[in-house]
Protein backbone atom coordinates (compact mmCIF):
# COMPACT_ATOMS: atom_id res chain seq x y z
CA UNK A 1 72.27 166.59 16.16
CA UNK A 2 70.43 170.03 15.93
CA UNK A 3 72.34 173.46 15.62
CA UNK A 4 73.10 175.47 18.72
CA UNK A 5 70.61 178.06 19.15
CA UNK A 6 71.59 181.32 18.90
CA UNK A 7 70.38 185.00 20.50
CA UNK A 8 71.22 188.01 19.37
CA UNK A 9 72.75 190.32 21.84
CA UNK A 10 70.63 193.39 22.77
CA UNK A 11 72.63 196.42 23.82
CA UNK A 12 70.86 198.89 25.89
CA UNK A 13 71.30 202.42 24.13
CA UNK A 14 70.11 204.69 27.22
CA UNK A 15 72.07 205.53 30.10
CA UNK A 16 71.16 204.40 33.30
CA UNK A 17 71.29 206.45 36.44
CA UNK A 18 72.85 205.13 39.74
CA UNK A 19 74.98 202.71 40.62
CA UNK A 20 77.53 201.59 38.04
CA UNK A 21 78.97 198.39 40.15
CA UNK A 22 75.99 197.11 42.55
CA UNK A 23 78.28 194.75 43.57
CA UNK A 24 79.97 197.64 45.83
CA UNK A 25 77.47 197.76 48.29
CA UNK A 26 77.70 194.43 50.04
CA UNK A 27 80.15 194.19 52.87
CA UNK A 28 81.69 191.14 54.45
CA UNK A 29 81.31 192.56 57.50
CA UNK A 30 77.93 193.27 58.12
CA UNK A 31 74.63 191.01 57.51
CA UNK A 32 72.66 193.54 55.29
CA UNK A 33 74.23 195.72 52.71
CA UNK A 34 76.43 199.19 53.45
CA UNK A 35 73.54 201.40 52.23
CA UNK A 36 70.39 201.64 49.89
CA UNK A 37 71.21 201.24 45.46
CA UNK A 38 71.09 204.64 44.16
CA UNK A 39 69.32 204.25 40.82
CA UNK A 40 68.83 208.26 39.99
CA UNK A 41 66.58 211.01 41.99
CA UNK A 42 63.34 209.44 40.75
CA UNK A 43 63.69 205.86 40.87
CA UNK A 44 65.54 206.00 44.18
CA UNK A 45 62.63 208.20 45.61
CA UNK A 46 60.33 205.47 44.55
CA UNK A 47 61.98 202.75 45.65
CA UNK A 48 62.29 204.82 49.00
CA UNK A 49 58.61 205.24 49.50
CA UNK A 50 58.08 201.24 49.01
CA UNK A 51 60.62 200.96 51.79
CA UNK A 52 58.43 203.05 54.55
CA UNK A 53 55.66 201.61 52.72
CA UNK A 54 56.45 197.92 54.24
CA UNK A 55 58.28 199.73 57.47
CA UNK A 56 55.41 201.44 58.63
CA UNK A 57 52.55 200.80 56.45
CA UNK A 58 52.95 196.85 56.72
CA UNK A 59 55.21 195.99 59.45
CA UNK A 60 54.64 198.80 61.57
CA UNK A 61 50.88 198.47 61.38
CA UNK A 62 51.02 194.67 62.34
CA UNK A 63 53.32 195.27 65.38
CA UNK A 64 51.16 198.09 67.34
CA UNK A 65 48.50 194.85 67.25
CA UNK A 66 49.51 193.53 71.22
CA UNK A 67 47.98 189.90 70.31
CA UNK A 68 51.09 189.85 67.39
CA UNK A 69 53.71 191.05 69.53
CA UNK A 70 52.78 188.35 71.97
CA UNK A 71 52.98 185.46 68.94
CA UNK A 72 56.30 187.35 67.89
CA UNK A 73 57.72 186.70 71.39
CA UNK A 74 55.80 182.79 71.57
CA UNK A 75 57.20 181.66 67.79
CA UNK A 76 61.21 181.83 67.14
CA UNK A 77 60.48 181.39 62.87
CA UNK A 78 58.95 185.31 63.77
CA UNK A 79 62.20 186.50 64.24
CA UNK A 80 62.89 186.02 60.34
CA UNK A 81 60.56 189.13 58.86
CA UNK A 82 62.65 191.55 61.40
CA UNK A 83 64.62 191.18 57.73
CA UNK A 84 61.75 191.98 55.21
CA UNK A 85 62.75 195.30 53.91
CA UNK A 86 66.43 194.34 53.47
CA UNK A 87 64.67 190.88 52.09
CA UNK A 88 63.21 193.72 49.34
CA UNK A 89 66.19 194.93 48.35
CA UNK A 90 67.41 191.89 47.22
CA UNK A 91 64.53 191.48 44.35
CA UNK A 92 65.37 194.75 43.41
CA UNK A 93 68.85 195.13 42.11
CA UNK A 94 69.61 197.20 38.92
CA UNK A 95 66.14 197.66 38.58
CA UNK A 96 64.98 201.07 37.01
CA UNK A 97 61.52 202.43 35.28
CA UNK A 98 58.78 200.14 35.03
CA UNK A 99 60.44 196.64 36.27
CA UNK A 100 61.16 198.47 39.64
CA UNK A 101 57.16 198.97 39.86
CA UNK A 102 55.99 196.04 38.74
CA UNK A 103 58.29 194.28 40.99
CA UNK A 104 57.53 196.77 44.14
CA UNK A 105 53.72 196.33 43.44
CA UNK A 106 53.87 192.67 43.27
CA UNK A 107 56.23 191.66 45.96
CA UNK A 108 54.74 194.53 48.42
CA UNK A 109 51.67 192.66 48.19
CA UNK A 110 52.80 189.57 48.23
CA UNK A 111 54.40 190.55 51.69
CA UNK A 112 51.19 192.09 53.02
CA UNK A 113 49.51 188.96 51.94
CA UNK A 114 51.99 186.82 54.02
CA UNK A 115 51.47 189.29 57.37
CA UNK A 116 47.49 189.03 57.19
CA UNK A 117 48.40 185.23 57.27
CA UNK A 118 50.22 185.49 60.36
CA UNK A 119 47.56 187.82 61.66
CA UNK A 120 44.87 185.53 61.05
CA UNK A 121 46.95 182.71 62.47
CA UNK A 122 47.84 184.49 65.83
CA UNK A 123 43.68 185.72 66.34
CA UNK A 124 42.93 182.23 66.14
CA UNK A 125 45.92 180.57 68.03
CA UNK A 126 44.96 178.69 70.81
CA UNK A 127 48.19 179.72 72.19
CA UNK A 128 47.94 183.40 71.51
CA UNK A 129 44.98 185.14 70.64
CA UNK A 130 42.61 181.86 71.30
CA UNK A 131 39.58 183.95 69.46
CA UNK A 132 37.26 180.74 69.59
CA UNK A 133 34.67 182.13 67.57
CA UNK A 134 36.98 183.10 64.80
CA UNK A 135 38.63 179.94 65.17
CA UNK A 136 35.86 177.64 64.65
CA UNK A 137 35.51 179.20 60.91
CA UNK A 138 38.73 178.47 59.94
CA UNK A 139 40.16 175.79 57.65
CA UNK A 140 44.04 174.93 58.11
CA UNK A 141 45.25 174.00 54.32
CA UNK A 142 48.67 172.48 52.76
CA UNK A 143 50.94 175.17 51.43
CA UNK A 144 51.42 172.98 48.33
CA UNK A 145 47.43 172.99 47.56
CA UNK A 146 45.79 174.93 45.22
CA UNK A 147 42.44 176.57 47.75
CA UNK A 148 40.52 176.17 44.40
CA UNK A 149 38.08 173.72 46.83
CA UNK A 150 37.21 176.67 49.00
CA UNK A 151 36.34 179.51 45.92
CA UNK A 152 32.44 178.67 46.60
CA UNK A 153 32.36 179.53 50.28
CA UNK A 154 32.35 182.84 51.63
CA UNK A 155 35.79 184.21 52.27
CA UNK A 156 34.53 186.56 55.52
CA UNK A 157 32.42 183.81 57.11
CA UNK A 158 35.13 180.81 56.50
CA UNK A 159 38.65 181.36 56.54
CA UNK A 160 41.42 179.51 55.10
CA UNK A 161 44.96 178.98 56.93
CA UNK A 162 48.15 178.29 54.90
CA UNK A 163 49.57 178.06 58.27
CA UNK A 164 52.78 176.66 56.73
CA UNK A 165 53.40 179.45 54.23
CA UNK A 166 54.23 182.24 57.23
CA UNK A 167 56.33 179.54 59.58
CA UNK A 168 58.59 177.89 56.58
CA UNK A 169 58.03 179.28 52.91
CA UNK A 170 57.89 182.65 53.37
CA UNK A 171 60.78 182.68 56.26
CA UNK A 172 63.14 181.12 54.41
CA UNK A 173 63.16 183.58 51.82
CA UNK A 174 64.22 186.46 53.85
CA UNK A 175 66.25 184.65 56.38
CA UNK A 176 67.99 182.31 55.10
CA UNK A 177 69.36 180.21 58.74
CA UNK A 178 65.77 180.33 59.37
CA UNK A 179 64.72 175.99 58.65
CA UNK A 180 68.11 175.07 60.24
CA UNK A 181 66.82 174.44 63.77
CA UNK A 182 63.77 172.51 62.33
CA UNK A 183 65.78 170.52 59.63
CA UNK A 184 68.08 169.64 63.22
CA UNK A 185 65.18 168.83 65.18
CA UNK A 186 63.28 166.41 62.80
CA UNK A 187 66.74 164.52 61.79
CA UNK A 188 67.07 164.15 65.82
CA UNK A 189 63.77 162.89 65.76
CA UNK A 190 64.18 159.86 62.95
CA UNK A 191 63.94 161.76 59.88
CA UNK A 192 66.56 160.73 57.16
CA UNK A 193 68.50 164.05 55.93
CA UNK A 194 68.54 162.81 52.36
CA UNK A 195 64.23 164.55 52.55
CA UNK A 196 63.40 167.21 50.72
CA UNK A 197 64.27 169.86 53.62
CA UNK A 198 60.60 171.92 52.76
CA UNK A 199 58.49 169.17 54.01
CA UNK A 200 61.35 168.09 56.73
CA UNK A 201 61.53 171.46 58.32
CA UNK A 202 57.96 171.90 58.15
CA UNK A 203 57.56 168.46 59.99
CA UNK A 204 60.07 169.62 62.46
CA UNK A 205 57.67 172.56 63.36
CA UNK A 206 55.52 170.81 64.21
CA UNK A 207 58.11 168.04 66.58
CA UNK A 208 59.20 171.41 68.33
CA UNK A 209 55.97 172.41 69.03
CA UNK A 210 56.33 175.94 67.20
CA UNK A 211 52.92 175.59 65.41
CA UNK A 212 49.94 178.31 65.76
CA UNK A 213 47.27 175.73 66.67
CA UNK A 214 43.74 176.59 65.21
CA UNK A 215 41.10 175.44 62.91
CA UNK A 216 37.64 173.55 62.97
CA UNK A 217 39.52 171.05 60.72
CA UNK A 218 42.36 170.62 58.14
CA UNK A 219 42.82 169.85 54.28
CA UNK A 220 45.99 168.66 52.95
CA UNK A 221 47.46 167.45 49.34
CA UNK A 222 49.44 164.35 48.07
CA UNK A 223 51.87 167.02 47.02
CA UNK A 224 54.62 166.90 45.81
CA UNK A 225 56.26 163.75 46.40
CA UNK A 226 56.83 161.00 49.06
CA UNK A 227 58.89 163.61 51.38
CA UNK A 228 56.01 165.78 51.57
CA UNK A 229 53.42 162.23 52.42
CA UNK A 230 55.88 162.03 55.01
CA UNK A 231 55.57 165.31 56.23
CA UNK A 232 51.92 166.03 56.16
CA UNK A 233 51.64 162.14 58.15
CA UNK A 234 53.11 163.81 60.40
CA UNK A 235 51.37 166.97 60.99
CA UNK A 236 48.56 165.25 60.85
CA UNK A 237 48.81 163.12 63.41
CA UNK A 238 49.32 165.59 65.47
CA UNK A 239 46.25 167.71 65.00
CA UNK A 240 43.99 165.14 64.96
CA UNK A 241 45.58 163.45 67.98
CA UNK A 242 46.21 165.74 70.23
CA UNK A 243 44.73 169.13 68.96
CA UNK A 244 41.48 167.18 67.80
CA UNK A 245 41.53 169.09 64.45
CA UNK A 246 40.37 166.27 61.90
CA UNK A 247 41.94 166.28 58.88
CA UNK A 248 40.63 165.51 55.17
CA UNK A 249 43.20 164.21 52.94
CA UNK A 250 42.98 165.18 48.50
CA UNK A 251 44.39 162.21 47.15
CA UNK A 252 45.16 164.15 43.67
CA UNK A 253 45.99 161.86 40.64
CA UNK A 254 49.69 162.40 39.78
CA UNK A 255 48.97 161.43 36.36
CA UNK A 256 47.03 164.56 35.60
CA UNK A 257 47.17 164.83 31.89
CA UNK A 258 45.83 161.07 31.36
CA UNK A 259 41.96 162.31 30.71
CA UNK A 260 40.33 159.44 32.56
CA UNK A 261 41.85 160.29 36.01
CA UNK A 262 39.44 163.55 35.62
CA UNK A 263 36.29 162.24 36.98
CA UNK A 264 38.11 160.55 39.74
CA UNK A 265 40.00 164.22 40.66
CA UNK A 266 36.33 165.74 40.71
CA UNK A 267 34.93 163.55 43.07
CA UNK A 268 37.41 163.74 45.49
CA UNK A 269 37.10 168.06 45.33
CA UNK A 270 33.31 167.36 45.98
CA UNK A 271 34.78 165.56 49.08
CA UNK A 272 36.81 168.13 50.47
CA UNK A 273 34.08 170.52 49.65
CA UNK A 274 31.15 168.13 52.07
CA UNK A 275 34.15 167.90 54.52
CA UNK A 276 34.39 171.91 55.29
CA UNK A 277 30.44 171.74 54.87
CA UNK A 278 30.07 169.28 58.12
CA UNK A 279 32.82 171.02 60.42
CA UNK A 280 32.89 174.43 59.14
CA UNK A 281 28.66 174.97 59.06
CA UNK A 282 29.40 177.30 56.01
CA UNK A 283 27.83 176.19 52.75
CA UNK A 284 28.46 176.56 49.40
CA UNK A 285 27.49 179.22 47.42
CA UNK A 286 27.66 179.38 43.11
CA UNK A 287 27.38 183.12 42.96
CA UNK A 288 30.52 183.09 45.00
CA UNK A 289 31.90 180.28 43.39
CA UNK A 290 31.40 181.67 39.92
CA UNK A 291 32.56 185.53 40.75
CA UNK A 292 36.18 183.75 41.84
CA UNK A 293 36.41 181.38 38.59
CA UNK A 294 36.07 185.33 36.76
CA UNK A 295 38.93 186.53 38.58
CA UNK A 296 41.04 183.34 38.01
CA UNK A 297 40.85 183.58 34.26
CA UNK A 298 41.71 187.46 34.51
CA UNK A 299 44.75 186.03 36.15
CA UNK A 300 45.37 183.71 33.64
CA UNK A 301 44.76 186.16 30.62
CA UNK A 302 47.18 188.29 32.66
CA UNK A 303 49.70 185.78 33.37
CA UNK A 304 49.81 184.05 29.48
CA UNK A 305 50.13 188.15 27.96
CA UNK A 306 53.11 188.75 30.37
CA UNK A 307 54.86 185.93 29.20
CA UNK A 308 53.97 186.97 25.53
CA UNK A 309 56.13 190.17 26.54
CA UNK A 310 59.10 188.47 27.58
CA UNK A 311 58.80 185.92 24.49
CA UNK A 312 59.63 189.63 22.46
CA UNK A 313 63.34 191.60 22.77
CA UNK A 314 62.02 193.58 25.69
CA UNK A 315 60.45 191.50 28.60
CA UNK A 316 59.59 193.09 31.90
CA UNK A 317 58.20 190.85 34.60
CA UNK A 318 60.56 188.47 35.07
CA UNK A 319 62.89 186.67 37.55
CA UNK A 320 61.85 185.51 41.49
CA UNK A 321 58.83 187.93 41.84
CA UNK A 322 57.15 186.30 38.98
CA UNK A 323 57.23 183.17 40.31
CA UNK A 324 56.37 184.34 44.04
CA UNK A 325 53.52 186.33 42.96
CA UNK A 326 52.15 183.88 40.86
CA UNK A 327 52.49 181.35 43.57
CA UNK A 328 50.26 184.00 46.21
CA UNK A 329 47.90 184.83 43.43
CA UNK A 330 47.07 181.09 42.01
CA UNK A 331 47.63 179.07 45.62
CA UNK A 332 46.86 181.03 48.12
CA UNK A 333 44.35 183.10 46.39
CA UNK A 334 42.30 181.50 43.48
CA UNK A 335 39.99 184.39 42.86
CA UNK A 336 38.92 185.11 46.68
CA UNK A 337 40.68 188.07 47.02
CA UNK A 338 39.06 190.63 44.47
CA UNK A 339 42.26 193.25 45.18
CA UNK A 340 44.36 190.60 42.92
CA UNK A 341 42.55 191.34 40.00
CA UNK A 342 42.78 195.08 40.20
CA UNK A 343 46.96 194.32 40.68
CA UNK A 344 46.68 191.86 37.85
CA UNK A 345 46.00 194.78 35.22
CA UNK A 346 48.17 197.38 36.80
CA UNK A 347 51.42 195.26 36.52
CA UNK A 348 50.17 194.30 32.69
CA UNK A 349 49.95 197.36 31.94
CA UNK A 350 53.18 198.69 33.37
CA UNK A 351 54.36 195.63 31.40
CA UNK A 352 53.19 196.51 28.23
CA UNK A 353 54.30 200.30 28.42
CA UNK A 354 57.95 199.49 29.40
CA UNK A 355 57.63 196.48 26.79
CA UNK A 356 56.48 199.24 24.22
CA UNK A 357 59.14 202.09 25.34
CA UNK A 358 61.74 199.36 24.87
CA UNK A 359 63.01 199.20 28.27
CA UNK A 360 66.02 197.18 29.40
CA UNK A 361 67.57 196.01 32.88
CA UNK A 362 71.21 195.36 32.59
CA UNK A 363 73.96 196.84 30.37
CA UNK A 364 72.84 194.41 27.28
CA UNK A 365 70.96 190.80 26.98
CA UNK A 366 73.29 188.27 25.72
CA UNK A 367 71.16 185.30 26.54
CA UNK A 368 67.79 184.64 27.25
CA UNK A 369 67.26 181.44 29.95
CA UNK A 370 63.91 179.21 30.80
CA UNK A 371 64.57 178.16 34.68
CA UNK A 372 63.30 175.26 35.05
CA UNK A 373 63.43 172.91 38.57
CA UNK A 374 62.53 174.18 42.01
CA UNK A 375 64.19 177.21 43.29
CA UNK A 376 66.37 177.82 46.56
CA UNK A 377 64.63 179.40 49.18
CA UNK A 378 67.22 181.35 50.74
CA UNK A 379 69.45 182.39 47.64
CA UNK A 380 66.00 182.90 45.63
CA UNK A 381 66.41 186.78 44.21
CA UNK A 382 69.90 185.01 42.25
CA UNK A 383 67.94 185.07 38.91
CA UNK A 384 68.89 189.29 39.29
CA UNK A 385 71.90 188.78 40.10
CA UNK A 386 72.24 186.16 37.09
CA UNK A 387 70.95 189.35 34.48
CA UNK A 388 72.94 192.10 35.83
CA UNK A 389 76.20 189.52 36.65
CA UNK A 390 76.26 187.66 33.20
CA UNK A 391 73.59 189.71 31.14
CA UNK A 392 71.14 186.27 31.39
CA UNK A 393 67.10 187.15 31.04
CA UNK A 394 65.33 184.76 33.28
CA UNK A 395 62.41 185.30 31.07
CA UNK A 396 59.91 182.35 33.30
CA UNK A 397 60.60 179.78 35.63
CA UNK A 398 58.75 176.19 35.81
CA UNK A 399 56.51 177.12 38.36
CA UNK A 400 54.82 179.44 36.48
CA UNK A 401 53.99 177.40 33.26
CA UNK A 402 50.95 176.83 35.01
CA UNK A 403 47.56 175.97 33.95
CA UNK A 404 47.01 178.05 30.58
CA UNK A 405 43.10 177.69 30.10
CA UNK A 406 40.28 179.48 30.72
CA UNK A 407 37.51 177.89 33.35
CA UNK A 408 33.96 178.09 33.06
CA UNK A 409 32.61 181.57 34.62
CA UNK A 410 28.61 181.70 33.88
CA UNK A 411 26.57 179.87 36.73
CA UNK A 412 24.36 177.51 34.17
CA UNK A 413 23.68 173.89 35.08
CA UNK A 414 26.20 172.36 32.87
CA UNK A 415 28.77 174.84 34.15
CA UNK A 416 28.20 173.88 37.68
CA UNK A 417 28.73 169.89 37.26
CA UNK A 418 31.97 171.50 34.72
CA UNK A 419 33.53 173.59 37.96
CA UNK A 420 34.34 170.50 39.80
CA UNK A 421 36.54 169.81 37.09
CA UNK A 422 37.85 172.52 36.41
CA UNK A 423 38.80 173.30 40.23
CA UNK A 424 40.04 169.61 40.16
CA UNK A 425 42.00 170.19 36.54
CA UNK A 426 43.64 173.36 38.70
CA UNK A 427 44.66 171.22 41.42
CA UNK A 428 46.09 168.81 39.43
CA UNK A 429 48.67 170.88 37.55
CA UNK A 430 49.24 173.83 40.52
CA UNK A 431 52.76 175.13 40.95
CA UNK A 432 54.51 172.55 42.83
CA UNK A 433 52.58 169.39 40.85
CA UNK A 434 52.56 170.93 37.05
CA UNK A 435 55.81 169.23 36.25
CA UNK A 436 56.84 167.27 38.85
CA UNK A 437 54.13 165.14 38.09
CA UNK A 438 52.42 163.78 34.85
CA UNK A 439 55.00 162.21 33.09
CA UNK A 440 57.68 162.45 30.81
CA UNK A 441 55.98 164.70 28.97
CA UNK A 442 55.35 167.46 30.73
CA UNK A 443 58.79 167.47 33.03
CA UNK A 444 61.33 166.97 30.05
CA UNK A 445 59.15 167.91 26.72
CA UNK A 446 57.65 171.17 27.90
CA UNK A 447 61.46 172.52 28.89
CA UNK A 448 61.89 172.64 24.72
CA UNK A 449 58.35 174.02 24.44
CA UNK A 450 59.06 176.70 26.33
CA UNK A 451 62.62 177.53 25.41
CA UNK A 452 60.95 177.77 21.76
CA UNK A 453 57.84 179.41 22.96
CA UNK A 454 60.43 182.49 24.87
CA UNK A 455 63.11 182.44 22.29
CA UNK A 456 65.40 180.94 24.64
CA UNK A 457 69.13 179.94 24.19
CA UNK A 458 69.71 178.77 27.86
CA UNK A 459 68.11 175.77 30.18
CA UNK A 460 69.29 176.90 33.70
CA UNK A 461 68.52 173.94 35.56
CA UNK A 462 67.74 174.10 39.47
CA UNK A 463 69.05 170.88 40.61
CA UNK A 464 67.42 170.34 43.99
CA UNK A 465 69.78 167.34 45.14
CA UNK A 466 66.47 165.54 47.46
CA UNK A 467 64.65 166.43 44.54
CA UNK A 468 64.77 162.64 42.72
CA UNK A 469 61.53 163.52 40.43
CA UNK A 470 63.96 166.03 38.48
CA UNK A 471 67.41 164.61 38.92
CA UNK A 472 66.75 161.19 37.88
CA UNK A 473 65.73 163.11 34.46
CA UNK A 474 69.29 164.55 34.30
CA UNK A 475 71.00 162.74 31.59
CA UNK A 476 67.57 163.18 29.28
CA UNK A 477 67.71 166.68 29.87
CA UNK A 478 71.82 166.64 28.56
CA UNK A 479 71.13 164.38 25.49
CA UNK A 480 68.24 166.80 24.18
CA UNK A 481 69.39 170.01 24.76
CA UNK A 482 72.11 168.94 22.73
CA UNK A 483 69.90 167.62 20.21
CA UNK A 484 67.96 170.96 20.45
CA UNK A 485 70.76 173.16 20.31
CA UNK A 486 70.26 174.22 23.97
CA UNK A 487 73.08 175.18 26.42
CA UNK A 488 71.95 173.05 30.02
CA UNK A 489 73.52 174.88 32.69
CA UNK A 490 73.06 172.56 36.01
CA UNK A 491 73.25 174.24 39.46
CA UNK A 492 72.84 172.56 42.93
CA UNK A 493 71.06 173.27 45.82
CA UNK A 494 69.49 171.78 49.27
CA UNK A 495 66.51 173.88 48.44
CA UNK A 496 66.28 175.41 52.51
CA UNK A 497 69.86 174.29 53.86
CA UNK A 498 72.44 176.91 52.91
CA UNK A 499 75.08 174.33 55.18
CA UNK A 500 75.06 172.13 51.92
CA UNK A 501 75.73 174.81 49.35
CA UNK A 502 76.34 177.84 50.31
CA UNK A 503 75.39 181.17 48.18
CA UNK A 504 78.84 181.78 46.62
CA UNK A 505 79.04 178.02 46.06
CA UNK A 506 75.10 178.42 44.24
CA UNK A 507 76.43 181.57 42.05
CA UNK A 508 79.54 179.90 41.79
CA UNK A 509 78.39 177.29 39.47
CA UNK A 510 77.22 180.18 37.50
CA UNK A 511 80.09 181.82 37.17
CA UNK A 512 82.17 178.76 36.11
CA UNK A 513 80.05 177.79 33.65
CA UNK A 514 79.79 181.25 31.60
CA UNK A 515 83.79 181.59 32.44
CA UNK A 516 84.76 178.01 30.93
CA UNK A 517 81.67 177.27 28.34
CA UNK A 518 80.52 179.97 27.16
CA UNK A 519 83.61 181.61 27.31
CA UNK A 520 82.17 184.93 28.28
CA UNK A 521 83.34 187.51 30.96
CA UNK A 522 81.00 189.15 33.31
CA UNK A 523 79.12 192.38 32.51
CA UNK A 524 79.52 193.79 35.96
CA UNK A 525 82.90 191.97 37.87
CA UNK A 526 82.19 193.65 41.20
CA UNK A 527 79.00 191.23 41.16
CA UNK A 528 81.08 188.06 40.72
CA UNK A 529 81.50 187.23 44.35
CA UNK A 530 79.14 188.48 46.79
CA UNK A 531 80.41 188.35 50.55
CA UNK A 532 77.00 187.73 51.77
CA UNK A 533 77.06 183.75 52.91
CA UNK A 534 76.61 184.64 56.60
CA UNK A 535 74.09 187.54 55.76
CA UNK A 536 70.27 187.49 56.20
């Protein structure tokens, strides 16, 4: 048996302006909070100006467009990003200095990125704006794929549609009785409740007919596990049957680190790649191809020196926004967008200066926790709460112990025959396959990696109860981390459903574990219990 790991409490020396009990401004009687943080005269001007950035520079702009008020008033999922700017506020708590800014930056783009998705969806929407033209250029794609087998193709002459990113993913995170009705109508429908409720409700969409319909065709991914086969069988069926949208499906090895699956993964992206040729009429282009593999290793070199920074005393970019950016930049993204690159280097550097200034977020840092498992949608800003609450760093999450390489950038002969690979090798291990598939290894062994790797003391375990890739690895992940030296904190979820653990019940687990194990009380007490179950 190994010795428990131990941390050494940081203190923070400074004084922080604003609030000194957050906790304060929630009321049971309302569904948003009593009134804005107050984090001292500059910070609260800043976060101020990201407010009426998304009111009226984001949300505003979109809702003067007639065609979207139109889909607002068509789809009832629309109703959920009424709630964005409260949605905000949430990733934002205790914040000061440069984690306020790197979080604004990120998630305000992250948001923008989301409405130009429901723009594009709504110009194209046979229901709504029915642009034919427009519509005939468009690819519909899996949220759970990696677009890596679109980087070669022009980005203003074909278009790619994570149509279920604006009606599910994204909803769900700022409203959080949004998948209920869906989750009811696909169980009513056949659909066993035990699913995973991200590919149920997303399958219920499409049963209650609140879809945007568009495309020239449709790619979709054996991700991430048999609920989400079940789910994209589904939506298939549909647009190829009655929409007459054919659909190409990437059978992606699950096996991903065995090296001889490779060739097999690279064939099937040169697949997808002839499939968008023959409907789409857009062909691929290397310059193109090659000036997005560039960008994706600037992510990458960004991504791997962030989490460098939080491996020291002082990390910055941490908790839900890390993940949620990374999952917009990597999945939805992959180098087409040349804005990402420029946002890449901002947030590093904002990193590195508060990293260098010694900046802290809470009172003091008594433990330092890898989060590993899938995240709930609609309690997903908790890893704040969980550092200002119990004075826990969330220094990275699973889905962001990504791909770590670098891909080949110069257009030379070899290279080209190489990027198949390499867009296949992304594919393979993208955010919601990287550890929920390939083995033993990488699901159970890279957990201890990482703690090591980030200086960890704490596994905070996201147990996803239709999850059974990562609960049937529960009692491994006990007997190690006591091996290791490890504290495994376990907390349940349903992932979408707040009916089968609520948000108190979530933090809850939390709070009994740090009470009764660790026998530690809470930094701030007024953040204990939130009275925020039935908010948005």
């Amino acid at each position: 048996m190994g010795t428990m790991k131990t941390v050494e409490t940081v203190v923070n020396t400074r004084e922080r302006a604003g609030e000194k009990s957050p906790g304060k401004i929630y009321s049971d009687k309302l569904k948003v909070r009593r009134r804005r943080e107050w984090r001292g005269v500059k910070d609260t001007l800043f976060d101020y100006s990201r407010w009426c950035y998304l009111m009226f520079g984001v949300l505003g702009k979109f809702i003067l467009n007639p065609r979207n008020v139109k889909g607002f008033l068509r789809y009832r999922w629309m109703m959920s990003y009424l709630f964005v700017p409260h949605g905000m506020d949430k990733f934002t708590i205790g914040l000061r200095d440069e984690a306020l800014r790197i979080t604004h930056y990120a998630m305000n783009y992250v948001i923008a990125d989301v409405t130009q998705a429901i723009h594009n969806c709504f110009r194209g929407d046979r229901r709504v704006g029915n642009d034919v033209e427009y519509s005939n250029h468009c690819i519909i794609t899996d949220e759970n794929s990696m677009v890596t087998f679109v980087m070669g193709f022009d980005k203003e002459e074909m278009h790619t549609i994570l149509r279920e990113v604006p009606t599910m993913f994204a909803s769900n995170i700022f409203h959080q009785f949004n998948v209920q009705h869906y989750l009811d109508v696909a169980q009513q429908n056949g659909i066993p409740g035990d699913v995973c409720p991200m590919p149920e409700a997303e399958a219920g969409i499409s049963m209650d007919d609140d879809f945007c319909v568009l495309g020239c065709c449709a790619v979709q991914n054996n991700t991430t596990c048999d609920g989400s086969l079940m789910g994209n069988g589904i939506i298939a069926k549909r647009l190829e049957r009655q929409y007459g949208i054919p659909t190409f499906q990437l059978a992606t090895p699950l096996r991903h680190n065995e090296p001889d699956v490779l060739d097999y993964a690279a064939e099937q992206i040169k697949q997808a790649i002839a499939f968008i040729e023959e409907h789409t009429g857009s062909k691929w282009d290397w310059k193109i191809y090659f000036d997005c593999a560039r960008r994706v290793n600037v992510a990458t070199a960004c991504r791997n020196a962030q989490l460098e920074i939080n491996s020291t005393p002082y990390p910055q970019f941490f908790g839900a926004v890390f993940s949620l950016y990374n999952d917009t930049n990597y999945m939805g993204n992959s180098g087409r967008d040349p804005y990402f690159e420029k946002l890449d280097r901002k947030l590093l550097a904002l990193a590195e200066k508060g990293c260098k200034e010694k900046r802290m977020y809470a009172k003091e840092y008594r433990h330092r926790a890898v989060v590993w498992g899938v995240q709930p949608q609609y309690v997903i800003d908790m890893l704040y709460w969980l550092l200002q609450c119990w004075g826990i760093v969330p220094l990275t999450d699973m889905l962001s112990m990504i791909y770590t390489e670098q891909i080949a950038e110069v257009d030379t002969p070899e290279n080209r025959e190489q990027a198949y690979r390499d867009m296949a090798k992304l594919n393979m291990e993208m955010i919601m396959r990287n550890h929920t598939h390939g083995g033993h290894k990488v699901l159970v062994g890279e957990l201890w990696d990482t703690c090591e790797r980030m200086n960890a003391d704490i596994a905070m375990m996201w147990e996803h109860m239709s999850c059974k890739a990562l609960t049937g690895m529960h009692g491994m992940f006990e007997e190690q981390g006591r091996e290791l030296g490890i504290h495994v904190m376990w907390v349940c979820h349903d992932l979408c459903d707040p009916r089968v653990y609520t948000r108190n019940a979530i933090r809850g687990q939390v709070n009994a574990y740090m009470r009764t194990v660790m026998r530690e009380e809470p930094l701030d007490p007024s953040l204990e219990n939130l009275p925020d179950d039935e908010a948005y």
